[in-house]
Structure formats: C-alpha cells, structure tokens
Protein backbone atom coordinates (compact mmCIF):
# COMPACT_ATOMS: atom_id res chain seq x y z
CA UNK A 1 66.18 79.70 112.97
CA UNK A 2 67.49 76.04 113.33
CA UNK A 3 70.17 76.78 110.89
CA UNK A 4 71.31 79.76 112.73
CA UNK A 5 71.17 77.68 116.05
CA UNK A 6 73.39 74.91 114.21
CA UNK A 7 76.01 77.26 113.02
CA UNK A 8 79.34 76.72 114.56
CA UNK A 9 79.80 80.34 115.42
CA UNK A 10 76.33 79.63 117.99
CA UNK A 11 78.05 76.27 118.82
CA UNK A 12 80.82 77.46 120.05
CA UNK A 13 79.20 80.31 122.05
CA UNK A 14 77.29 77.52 123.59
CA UNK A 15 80.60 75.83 124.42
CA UNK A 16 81.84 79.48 125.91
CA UNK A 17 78.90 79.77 128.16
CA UNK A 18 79.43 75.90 129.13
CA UNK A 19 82.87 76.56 130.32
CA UNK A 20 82.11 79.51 132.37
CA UNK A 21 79.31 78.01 134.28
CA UNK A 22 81.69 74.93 134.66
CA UNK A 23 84.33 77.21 135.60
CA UNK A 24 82.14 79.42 138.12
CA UNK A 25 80.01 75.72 140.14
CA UNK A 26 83.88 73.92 140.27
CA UNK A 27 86.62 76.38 140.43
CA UNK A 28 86.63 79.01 143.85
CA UNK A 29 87.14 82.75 142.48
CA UNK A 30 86.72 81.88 138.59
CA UNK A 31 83.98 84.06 138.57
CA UNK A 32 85.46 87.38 140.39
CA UNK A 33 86.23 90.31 138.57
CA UNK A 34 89.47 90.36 139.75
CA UNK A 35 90.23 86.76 137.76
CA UNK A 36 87.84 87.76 134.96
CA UNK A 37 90.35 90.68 134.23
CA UNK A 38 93.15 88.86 134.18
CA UNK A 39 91.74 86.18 131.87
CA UNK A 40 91.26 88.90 128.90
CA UNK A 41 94.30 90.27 129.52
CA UNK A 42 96.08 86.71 129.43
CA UNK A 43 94.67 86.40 125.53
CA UNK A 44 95.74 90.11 124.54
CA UNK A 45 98.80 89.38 122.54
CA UNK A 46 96.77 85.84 121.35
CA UNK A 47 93.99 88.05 120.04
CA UNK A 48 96.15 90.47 118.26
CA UNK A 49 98.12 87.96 116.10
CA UNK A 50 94.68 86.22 115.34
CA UNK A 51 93.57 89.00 114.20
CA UNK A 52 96.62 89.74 112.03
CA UNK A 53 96.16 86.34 110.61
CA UNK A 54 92.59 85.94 110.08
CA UNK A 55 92.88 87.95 106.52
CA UNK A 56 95.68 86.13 105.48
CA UNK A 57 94.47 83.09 106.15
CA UNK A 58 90.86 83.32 104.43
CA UNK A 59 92.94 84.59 101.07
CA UNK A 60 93.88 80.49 101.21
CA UNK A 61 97.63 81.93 102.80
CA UNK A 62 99.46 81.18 105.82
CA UNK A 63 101.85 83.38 108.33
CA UNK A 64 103.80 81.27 110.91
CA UNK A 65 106.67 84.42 112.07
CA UNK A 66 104.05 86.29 113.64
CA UNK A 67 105.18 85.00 116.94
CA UNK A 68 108.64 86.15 116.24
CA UNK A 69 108.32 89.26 114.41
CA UNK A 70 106.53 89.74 118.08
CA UNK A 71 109.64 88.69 119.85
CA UNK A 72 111.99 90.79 117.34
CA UNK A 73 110.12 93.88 117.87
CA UNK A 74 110.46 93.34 122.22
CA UNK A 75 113.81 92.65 121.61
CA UNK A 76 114.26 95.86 119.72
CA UNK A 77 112.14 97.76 122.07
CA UNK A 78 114.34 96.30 125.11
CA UNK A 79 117.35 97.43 123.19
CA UNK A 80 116.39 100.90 121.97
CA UNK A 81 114.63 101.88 125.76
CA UNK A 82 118.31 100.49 127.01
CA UNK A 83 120.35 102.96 124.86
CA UNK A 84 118.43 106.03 126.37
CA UNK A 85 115.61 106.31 123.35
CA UNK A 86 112.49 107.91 125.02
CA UNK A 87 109.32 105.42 124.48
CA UNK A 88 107.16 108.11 122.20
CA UNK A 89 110.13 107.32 120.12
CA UNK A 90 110.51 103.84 120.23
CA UNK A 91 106.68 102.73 119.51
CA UNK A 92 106.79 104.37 115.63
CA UNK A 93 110.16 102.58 115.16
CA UNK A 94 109.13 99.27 116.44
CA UNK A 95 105.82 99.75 114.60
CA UNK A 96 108.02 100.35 111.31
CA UNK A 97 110.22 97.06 111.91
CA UNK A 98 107.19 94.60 111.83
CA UNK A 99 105.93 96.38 108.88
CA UNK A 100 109.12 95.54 107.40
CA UNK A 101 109.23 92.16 108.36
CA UNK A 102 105.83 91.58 107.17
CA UNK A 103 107.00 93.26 103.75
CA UNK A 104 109.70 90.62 103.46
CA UNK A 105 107.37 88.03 104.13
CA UNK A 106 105.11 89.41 101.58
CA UNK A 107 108.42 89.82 98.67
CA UNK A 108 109.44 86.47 99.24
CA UNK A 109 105.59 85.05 98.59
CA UNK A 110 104.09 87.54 96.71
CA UNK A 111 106.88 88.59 94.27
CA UNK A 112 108.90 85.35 94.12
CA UNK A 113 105.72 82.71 94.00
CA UNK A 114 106.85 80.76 96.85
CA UNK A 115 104.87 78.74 98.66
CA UNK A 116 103.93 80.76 102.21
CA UNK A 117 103.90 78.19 104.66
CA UNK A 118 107.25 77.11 104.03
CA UNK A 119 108.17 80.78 103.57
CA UNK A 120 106.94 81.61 107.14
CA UNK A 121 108.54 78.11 108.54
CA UNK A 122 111.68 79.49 107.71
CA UNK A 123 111.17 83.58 109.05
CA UNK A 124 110.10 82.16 112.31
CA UNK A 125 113.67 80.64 112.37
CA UNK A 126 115.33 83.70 111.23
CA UNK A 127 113.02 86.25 113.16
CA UNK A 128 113.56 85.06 116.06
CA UNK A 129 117.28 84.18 115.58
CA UNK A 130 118.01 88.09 115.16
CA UNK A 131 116.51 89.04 117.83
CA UNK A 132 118.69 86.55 119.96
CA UNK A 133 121.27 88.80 117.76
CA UNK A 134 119.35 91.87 118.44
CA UNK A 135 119.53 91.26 122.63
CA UNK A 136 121.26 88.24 123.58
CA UNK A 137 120.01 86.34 126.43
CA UNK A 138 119.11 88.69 128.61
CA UNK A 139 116.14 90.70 129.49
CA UNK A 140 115.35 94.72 129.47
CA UNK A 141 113.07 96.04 132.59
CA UNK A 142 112.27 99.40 133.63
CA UNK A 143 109.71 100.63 131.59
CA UNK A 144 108.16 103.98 132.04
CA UNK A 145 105.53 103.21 134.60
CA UNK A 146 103.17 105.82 132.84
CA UNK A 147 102.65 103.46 129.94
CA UNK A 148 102.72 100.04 132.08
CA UNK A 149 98.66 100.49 133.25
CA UNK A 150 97.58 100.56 129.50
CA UNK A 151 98.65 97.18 129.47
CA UNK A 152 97.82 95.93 133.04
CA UNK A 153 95.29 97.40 134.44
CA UNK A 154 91.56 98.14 134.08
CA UNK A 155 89.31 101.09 133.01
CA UNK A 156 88.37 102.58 136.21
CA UNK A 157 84.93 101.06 137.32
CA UNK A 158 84.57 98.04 135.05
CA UNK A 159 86.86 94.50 134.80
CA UNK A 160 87.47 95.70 131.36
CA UNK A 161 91.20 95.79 130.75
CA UNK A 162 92.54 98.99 128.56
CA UNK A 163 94.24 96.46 126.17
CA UNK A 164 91.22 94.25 125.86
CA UNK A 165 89.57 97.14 125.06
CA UNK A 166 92.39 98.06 122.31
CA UNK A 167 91.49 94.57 120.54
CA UNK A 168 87.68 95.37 120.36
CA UNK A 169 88.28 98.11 118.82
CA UNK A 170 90.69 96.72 116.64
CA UNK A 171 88.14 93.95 116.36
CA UNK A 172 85.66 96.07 115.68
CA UNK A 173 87.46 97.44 112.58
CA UNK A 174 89.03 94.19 111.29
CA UNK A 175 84.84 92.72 111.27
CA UNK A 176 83.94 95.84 109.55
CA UNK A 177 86.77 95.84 106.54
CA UNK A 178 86.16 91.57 106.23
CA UNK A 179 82.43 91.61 106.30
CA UNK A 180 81.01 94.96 104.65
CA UNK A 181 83.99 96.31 102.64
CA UNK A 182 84.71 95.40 98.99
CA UNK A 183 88.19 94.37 100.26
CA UNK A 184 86.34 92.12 102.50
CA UNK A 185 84.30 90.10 99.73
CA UNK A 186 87.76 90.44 97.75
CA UNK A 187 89.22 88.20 100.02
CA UNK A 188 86.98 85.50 100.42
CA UNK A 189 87.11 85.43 96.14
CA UNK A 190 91.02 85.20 96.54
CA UNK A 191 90.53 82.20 98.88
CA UNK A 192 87.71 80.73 96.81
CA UNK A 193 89.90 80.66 94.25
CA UNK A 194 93.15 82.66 93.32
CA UNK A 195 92.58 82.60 89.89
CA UNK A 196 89.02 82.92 89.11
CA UNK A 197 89.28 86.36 91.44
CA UNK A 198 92.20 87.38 89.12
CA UNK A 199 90.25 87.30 86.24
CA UNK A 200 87.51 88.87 88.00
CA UNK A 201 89.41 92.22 87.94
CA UNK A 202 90.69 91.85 92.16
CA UNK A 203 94.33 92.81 92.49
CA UNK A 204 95.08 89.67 94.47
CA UNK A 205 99.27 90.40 94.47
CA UNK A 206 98.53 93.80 96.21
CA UNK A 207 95.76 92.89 98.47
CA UNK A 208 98.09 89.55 99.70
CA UNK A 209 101.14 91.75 100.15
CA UNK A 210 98.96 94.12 102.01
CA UNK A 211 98.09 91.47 104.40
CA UNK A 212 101.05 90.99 105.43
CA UNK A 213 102.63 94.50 106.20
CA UNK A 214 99.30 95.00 108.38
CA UNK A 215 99.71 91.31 110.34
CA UNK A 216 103.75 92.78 110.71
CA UNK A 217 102.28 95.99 112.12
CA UNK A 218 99.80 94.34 114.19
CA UNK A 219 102.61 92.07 115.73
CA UNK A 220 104.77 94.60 116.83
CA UNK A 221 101.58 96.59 118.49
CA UNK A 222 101.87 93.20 120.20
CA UNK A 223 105.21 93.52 121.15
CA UNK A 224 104.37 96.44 122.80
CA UNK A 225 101.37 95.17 124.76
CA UNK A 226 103.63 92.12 125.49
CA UNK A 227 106.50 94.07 126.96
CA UNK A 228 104.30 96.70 128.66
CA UNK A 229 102.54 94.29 130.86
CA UNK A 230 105.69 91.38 131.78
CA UNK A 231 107.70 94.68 132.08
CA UNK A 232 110.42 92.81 130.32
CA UNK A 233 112.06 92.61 126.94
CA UNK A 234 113.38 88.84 125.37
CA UNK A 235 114.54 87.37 122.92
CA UNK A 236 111.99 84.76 123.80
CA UNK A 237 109.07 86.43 124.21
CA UNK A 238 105.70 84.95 123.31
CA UNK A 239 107.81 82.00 122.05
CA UNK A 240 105.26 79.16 120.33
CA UNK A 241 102.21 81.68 121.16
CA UNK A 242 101.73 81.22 116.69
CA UNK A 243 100.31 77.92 117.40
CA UNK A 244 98.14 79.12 119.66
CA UNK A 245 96.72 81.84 117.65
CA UNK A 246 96.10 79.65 114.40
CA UNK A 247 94.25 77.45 116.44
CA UNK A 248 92.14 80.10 117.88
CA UNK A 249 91.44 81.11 113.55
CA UNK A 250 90.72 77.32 112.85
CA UNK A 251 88.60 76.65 115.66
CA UNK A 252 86.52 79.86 115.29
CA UNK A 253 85.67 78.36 111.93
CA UNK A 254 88.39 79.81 109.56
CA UNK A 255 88.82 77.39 106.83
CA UNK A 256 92.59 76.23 106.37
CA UNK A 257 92.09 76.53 102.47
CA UNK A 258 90.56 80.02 102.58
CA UNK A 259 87.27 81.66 101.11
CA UNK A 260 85.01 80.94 104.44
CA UNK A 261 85.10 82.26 108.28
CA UNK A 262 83.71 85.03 110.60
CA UNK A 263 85.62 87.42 112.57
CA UNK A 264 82.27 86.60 115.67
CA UNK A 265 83.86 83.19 115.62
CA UNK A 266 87.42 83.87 115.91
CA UNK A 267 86.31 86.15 118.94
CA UNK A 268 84.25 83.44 120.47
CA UNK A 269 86.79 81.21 119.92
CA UNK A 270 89.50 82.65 121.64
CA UNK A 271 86.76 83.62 124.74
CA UNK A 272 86.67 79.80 124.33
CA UNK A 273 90.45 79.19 124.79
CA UNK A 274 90.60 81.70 127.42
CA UNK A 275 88.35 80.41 129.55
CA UNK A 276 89.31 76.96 129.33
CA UNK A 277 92.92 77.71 129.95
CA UNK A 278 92.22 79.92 133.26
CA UNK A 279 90.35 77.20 134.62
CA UNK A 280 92.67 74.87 134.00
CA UNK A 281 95.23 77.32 135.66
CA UNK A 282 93.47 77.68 138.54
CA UNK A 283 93.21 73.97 138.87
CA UNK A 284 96.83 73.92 138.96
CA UNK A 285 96.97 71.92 135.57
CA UNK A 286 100.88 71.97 134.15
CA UNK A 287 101.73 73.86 130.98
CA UNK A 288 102.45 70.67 129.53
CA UNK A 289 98.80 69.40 129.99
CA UNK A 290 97.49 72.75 128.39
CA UNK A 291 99.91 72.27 125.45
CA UNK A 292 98.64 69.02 124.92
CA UNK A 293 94.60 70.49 124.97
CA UNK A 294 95.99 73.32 122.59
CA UNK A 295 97.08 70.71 120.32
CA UNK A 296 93.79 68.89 120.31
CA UNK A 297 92.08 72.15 119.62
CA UNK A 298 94.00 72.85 116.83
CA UNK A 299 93.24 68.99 115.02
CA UNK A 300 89.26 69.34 116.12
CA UNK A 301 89.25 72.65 114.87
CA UNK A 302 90.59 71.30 111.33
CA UNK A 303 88.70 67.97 111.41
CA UNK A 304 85.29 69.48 112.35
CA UNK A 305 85.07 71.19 108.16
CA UNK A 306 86.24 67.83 107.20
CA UNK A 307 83.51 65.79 108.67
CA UNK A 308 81.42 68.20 108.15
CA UNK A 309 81.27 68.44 104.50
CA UNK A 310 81.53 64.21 104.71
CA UNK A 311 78.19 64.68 106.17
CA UNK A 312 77.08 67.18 103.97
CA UNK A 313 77.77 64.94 100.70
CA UNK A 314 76.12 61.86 101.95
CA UNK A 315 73.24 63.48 103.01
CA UNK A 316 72.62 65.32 99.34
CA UNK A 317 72.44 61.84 97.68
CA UNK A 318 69.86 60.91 100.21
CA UNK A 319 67.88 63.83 99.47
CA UNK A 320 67.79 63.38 95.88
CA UNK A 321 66.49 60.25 95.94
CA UNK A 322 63.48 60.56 97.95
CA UNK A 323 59.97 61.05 96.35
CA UNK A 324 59.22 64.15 95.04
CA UNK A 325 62.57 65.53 95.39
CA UNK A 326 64.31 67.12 92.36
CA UNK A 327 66.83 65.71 89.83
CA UNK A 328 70.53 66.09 91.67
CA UNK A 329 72.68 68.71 90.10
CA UNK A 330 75.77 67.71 88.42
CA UNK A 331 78.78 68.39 89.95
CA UNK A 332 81.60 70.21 88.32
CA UNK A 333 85.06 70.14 89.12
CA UNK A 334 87.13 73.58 90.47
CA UNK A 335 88.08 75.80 87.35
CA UNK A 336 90.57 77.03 90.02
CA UNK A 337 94.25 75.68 88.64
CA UNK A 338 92.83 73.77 85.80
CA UNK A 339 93.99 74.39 82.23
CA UNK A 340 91.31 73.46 79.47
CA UNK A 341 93.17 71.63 76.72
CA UNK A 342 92.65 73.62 72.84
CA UNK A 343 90.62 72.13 70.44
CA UNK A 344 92.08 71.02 67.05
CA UNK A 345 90.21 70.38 63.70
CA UNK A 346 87.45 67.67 64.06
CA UNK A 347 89.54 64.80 62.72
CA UNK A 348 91.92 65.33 65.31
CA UNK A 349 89.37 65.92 67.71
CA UNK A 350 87.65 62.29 67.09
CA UNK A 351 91.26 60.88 66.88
C-alpha cells in the first residue's frame, strides 16, 4: 500500500487535486463548468502529440517535428479548403501527409541509423518551413460550421468537450496497446535495451518506424482539432506547443532513456499542466511567466528519475549492511552496446 501511495503516478494526482482546490478557494469561476470546459479543451492538441510521443519515447527515441508536422498539415488544410476541396475530402489527405512525414522521419532514423533527436531538430526546421511555403503568411477561415462544434463545444448535458472525449478514447486505446499488448512489453524491451530486445526475436526497425507513421497520423488529427476550434489555418500554428508536450511525457514519469512510464501518468500529468496553466490565466499571469513554469516542469520532470535513483543507490548500501540483512548482490554492467572481447589460447590469455 505505501509503495503504491509513493508512486509518482499517485504523487502527481495528489499534486492535481492540490491545484484544483488551490485553484477553486483563490481564483473566482475556476471551478464553473463553463471554465472547466475550456481548460480540457485548451490541452486537446497538447494531449494528442503526447500521446503520439509517449511510444516513441519509451523505445529510448525522440520526435521533436510533431509540432510542425501539426502546423504543415493546417497549412495544407487552409490551402486545400481555399481551392474549393470539400472537408470529407480534405481530412483523409491531411491524415495521409503526416503519415508521410512521420515515414520520413522514420527513413532517415530507422533506415539510415541516424541519431533521432538531431533528426527531428532538423524536420521541425524544415516542416514548418514548407508550410510557410505551403501558405505564406496568411491565415485560412471559414470552415464549415457543421464540423466547428466537434472541436468547441460540449456533449450536450455534461462539461465534457467532444474532442476531450476523442483523446480518451484515443487514450483509452494507446493504455491498452502499451500496457496489455505484446507490442506494448516490446517496447519497453526496445527501450531497456535496443540490442538485447533484438536478439530476443522483437522486430525493433519495424516497430520504431511504426511509431512514427502513427505519431505523423496522430499530428495531423491534431491539425484538424487545431484548425477546427481557432477556425483558422497558419503557418504558425501550435508553434513551440513540442516542448510542451515532452514535458507533459517527462513529468508524467516517462523516462528520457526509455524502457519505463505509464500512460495514467502522462494523463495526470497533463490534468496537472492544465490546471496550473488556467489558473495562472485567470490570474492574468503573462505567457512569458507560463513559459518560464513550462520550462521548470520540463528540468523537474527530468531531475526527479535522477535523484531518485541517487536515493535509491545510497539507500541499498545501507540496507546491506545492517544486521541480519543479506549479502549485497553484485552489480553488473549493461550488456546493452558492449562488445565482449574473444578469447585466444591460454598463453595469450595470461599474456
């Protein structure tokens, strides 16, 4: 019980319910349904491209274009609705160009070895560069007001938006293919260790460049929900919101290096997040402000493992030399990346 209280997943519940009482006793209207509403919807697009990196990053990977394959697909959207394309048309299209953009992403790491963060560093540039090429400057309004409330308004009777209500599902199914699929366990072996799950029989090259034609898919349903709801297509759309969603994975536990995280703390981190940054809204606090408690997020959220585990080796020392206790266990290096050296005949071996 007191290890399932201690868990950081219960923590930061804890620290959810914190901020919404805090919220509710100092900020007038937090708590009305009208506000509550809005604060899910404000985290939509957030939740969707933490969601399309949570699998990617537990396989030990990284995807930093997510942002911009979600402003390339509005842009695209803005231009296609523009030329006279009906929408029913345009969603399968736009769906099909972040699949392809996550495909590059996944040829250029998977196929060519290179290293994905500074693969990703460089398709946010050029992402979001085309659509500038894509649209220009300018913006693309007029949507077809029959799609508009599925990403604005609320299902009749509850607070509960219809797009917050797409992510749960969406959720719902990510939780279930991570936690309780074979593909699930598959990739917490990749980001245990790449090579160790390779010779355990786990198509690590497919499952990684699956990743990321589902996270380019998942963008570009963002896109949608994104344009939908400002009723506007840019260029510039959701521009920086990639920092905000891999601090949402690290603080809801996701290690940076891969092989350990829940999809119940992503979730309760980005309630977290949300909260926190509709308070500080309503308090009138600048953007700038917020940036700056986004950026502390994201070094807590990779510092907390690191002390963590500081703790966690000092106190197994201690342990083992109490009374009683048994012998400590040696310690053996990660097999992961090392190459044993080949034995020769004994002579040479004593030489």
């Amino acid at each position: 019980m007191r290890e399932k209280l201690l868990r950081w997943e219960s923590i930061l519940l804890l620290l959810c319910i914190l901020v919404f009482v805090w919220g509710s006793a100092s900020t007038p209207g937090f708590a009305e349904t009208d506000n509550i509403s809005f604060l899910l919807l404000d985290y939509t697009e957030v939740a969707l491209l933490a969601l399309a990196l949570l699998p990617i990053i537990l396989t030990g990977e990284i995807d930093l274009s997510v942002a911009s394959i979600l402003g390339f697909c509005s842009a695209l959207t803005g231009v296609l609705w523009d030329a006279g394309m009906s929408f029913e048309t345009i969603v399968p299209i736009v769906l099909v160009a972040g699949a392809v953009l996550g495909s590059l992403n996944a040829t250029l790491i998977v196929k060519f070895a290179l290293p994905a963060l500074a693969v990703t560093i460089g398709t946010l540039g050029l992402y979001r560069g085309l659509a500038y090429v894509v649209l220009g400057d300018g913006a693309v309004t007029g949507f077809p007001d029959v799609y508009r409330p599925i990403a604005t308004d609320t299902i009749p009777g509850t607070f509960l938006p219809y797009a917050t209500l797409v992510v749960l599902v969406l959720g719902v199914l990510v939780a279930v293919v991570v936690h309780y699929t074979p593909v699930g366990r598959s990739l917490y072996a990749i980001g245990l260790g790449e090579q160790t799950a390779r010779f355990s029989g786990i198509r690590v090259q497919r499952i990684k460049f699956v990743l990321y034609i589902v996270s380019g898919i998942l963008c570009a349903l963002a896109s949608l929900v994104y344009t939908l709801r400002y009723n506007s297509a840019r260029a510039d759309n959701a521009n920086g919101m990639e920092l905000i969603a891999v601090a949402a994975v690290l603080l809801g536990g996701v290690s940076i290096f891969g092989g350990r995280g829940t999809v119940v703390g992503v979730a309760s981190a980005l309630l977290l997040m949300a909260g926190l940054r509709n308070v500080l809204f309503l308090n009138d606090v600048t953007n700038e402000i917020q940036n700056v408690i986004n950026g502390l997020l994201l070094i807590v959220s990779v510092l907390v493992p690191v002390v963590a585990n500081l703790v966690r080796r000092r106190r197994t020392p201690a342990a083992a030399a109490t009374p009683g206790a048994p012998p400590p266990q040696e310690t053996l290096p990660d097999p992961v990346g090392a190459t044993a050296a080949p034995h020769g005949t004994p002579e040479e071996d004593q030489r």
